[in-house]
N, C-alpha and C. Protein backbone atom coordinates (compact mmCIF):
# COMPACT_ATOMS: atom_id res chain seq x y z
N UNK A 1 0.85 -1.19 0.00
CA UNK A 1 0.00 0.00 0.00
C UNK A 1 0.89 1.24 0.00
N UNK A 2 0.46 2.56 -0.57
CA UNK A 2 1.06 3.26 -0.88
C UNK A 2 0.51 4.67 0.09
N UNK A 3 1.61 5.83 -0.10
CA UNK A 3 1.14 6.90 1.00
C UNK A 3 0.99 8.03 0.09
N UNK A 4 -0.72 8.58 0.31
CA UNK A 4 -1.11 9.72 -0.45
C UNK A 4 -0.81 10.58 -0.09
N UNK A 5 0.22 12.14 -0.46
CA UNK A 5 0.88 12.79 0.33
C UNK A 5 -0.41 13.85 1.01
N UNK A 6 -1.32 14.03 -0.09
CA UNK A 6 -2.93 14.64 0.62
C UNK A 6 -3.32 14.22 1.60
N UNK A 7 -3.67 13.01 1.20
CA UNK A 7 -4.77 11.90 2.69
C UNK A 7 -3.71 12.32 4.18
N UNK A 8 -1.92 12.42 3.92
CA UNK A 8 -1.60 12.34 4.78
C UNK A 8 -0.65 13.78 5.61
N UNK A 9 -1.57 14.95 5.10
CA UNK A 9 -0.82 16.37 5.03
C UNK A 9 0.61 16.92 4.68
N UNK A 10 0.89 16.15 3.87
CA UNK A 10 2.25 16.16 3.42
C UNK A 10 2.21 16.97 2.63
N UNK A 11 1.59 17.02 1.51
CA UNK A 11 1.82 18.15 0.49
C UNK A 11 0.29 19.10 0.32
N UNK A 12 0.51 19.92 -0.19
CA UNK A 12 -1.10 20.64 -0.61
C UNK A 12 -0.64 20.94 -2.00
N UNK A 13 -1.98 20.74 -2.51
CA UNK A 13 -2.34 20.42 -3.96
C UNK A 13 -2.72 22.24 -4.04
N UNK A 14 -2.03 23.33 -4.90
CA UNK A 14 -2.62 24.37 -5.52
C UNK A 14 -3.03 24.33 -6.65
N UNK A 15 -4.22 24.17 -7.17
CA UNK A 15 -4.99 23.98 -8.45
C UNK A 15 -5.77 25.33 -8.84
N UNK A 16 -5.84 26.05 -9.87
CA UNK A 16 -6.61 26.81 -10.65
C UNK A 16 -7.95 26.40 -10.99
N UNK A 17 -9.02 27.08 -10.67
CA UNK A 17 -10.49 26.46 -11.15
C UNK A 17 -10.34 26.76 -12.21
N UNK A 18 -10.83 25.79 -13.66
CA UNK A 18 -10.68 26.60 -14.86
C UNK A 18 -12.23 27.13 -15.39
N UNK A 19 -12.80 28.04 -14.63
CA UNK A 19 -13.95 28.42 -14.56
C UNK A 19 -13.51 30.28 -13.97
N UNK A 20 -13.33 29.91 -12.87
CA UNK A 20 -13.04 31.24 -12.65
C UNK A 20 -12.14 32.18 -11.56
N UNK A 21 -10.83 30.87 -11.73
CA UNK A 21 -9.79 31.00 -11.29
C UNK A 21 -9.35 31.31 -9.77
N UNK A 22 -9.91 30.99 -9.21
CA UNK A 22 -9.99 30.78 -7.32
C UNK A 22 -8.82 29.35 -7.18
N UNK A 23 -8.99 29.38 -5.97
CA UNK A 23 -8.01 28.35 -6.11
C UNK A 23 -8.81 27.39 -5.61
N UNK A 24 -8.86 25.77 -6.01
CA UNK A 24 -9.76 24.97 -5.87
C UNK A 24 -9.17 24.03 -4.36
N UNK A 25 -10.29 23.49 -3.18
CA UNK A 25 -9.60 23.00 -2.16
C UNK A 25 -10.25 21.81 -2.46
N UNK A 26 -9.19 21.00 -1.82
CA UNK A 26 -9.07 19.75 -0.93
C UNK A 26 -10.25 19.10 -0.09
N UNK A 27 -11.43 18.27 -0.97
CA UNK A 27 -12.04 18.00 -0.25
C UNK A 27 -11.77 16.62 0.28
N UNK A 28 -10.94 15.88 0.09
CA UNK A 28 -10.82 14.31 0.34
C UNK A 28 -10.63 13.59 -0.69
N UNK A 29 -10.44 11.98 -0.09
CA UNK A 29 -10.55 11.12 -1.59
C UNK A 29 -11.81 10.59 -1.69
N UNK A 30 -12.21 10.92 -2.95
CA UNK A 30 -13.32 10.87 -3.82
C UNK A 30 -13.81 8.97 -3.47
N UNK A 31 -13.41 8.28 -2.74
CA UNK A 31 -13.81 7.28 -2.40
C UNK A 31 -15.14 7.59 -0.56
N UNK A 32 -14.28 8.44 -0.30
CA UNK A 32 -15.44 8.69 1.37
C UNK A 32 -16.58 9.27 0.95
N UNK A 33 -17.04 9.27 -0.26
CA UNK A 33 -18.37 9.74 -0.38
C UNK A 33 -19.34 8.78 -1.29
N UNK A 34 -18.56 7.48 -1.00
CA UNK A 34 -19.30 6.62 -1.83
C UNK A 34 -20.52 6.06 -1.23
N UNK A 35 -20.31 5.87 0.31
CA UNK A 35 -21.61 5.34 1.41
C UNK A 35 -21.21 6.40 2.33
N UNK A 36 -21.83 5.84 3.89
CA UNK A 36 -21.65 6.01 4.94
C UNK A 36 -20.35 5.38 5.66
N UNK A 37 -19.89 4.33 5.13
CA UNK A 37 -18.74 3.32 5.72
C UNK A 37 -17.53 3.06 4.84
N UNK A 38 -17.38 3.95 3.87
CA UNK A 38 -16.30 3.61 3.00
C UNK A 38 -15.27 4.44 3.49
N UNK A 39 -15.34 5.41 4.11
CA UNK A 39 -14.20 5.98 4.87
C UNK A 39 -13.24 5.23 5.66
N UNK A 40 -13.97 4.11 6.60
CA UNK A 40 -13.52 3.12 7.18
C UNK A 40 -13.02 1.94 6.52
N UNK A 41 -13.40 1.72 5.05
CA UNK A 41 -13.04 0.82 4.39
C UNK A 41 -11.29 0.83 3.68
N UNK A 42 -10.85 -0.69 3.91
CA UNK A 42 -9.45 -0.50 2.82
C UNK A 42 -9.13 0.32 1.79
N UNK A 43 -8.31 0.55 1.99
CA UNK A 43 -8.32 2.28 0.62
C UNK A 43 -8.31 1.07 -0.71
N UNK A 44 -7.12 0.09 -0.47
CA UNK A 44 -6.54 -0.96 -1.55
C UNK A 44 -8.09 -1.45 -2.08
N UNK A 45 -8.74 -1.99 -1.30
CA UNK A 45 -9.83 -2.40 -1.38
C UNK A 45 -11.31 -1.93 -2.34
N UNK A 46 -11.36 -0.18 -1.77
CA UNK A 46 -11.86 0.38 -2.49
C UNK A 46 -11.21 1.11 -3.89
N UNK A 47 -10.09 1.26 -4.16
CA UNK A 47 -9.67 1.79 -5.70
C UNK A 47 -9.95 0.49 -6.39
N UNK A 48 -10.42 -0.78 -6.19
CA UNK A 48 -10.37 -2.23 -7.45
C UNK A 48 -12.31 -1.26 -8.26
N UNK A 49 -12.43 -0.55 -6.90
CA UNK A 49 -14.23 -0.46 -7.67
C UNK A 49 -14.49 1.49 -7.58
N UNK A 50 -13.48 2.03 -7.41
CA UNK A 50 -13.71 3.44 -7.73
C UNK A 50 -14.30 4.39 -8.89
N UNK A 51 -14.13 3.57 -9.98
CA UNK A 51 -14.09 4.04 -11.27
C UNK A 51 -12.95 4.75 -12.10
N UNK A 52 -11.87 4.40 -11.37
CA UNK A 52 -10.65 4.65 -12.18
C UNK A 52 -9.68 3.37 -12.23
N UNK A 53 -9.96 2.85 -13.42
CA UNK A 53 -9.48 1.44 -13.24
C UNK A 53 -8.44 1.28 -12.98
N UNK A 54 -7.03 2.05 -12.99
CA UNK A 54 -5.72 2.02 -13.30
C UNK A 54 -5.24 2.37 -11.87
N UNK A 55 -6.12 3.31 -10.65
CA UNK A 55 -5.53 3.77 -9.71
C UNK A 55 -4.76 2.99 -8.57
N UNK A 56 -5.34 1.93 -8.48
CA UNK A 56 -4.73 0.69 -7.63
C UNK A 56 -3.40 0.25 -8.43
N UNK A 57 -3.31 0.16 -9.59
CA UNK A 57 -2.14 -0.53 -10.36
C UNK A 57 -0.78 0.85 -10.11
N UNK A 58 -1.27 2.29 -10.60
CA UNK A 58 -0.44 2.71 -10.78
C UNK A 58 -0.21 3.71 -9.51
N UNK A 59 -0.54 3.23 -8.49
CA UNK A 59 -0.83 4.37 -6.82
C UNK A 59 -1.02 5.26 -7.12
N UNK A 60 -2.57 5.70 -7.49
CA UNK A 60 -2.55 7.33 -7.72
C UNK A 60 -3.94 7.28 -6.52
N UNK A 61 -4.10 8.00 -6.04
CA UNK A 61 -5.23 8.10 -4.81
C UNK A 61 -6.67 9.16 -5.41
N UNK A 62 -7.86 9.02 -5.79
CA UNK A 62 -8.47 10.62 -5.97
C UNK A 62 -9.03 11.30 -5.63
N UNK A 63 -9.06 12.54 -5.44
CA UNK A 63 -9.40 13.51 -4.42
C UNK A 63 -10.53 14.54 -5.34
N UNK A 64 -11.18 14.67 -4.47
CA UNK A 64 -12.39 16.03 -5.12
C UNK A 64 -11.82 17.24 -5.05
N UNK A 65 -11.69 18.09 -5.94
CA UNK A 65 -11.60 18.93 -5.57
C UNK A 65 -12.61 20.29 -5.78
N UNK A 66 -12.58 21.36 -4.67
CA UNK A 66 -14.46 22.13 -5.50
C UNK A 66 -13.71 23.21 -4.88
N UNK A 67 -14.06 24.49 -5.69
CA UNK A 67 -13.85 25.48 -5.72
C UNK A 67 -14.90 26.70 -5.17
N UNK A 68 -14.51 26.95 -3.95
CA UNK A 68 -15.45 27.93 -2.75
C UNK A 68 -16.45 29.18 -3.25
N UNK A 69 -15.67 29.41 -4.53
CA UNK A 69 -16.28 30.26 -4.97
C UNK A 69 -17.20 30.11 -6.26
N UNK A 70 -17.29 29.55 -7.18
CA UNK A 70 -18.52 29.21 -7.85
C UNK A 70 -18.74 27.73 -7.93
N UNK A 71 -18.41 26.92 -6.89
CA UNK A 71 -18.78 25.44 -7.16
C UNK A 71 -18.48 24.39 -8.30
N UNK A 72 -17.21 24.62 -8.91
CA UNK A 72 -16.92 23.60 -9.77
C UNK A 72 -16.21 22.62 -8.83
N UNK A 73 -16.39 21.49 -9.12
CA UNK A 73 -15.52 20.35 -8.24
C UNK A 73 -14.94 19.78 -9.43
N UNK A 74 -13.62 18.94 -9.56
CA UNK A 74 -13.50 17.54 -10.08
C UNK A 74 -12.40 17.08 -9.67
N UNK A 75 -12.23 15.74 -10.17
CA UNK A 75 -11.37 14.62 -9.64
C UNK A 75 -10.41 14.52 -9.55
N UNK A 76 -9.03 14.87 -9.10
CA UNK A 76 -7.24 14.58 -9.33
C UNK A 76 -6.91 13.56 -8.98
N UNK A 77 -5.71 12.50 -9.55
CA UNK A 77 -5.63 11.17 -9.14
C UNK A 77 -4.02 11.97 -8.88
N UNK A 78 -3.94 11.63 -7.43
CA UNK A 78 -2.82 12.17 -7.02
C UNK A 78 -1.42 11.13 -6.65
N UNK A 79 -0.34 11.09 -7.02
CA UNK A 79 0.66 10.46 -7.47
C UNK A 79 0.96 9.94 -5.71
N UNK A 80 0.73 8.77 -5.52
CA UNK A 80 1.26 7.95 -4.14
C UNK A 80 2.69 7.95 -3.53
């Protein structure tokens, strides 16, 4: 298993909204919003059924990201 430098405050991700240029935050990995109990679940476990088929093979973790000021969110698969 691999260490997401996000999941684990190591690095912060500065991203550009490409909407209207705020800077987009860090809401988590895009797996804790699948139920109520997937937060608690194997991370390994949950990337085989995330919808990014490759993320388990190639350790990339993905995170939402949404922007405070007009609400665009989307997905970064962030390098393990």
């Amino acid at each position: 298993m691999s260490l997401c430098p996000l999941c684990n405050g190591l690095r912060k991700m500065h991203l550009e909204c490409p909407k209207c240029s705020s800077d987009l935050e860090d809401q988590g990995k895009f797996m804790d919003y699948a139920d109520d109990y997937s937060a608690y679940m194997d991370i390994d476990t949950l990337k085989k059924n995330d919808g990014f088929p490759e993320s388990l093979q190639k350790g990339q973790c993905p995170h939402i990201m949404k922007c405070p000021k007009c609400g665009h969110d989307e997905v970064i698969l962030v390098q393990e």
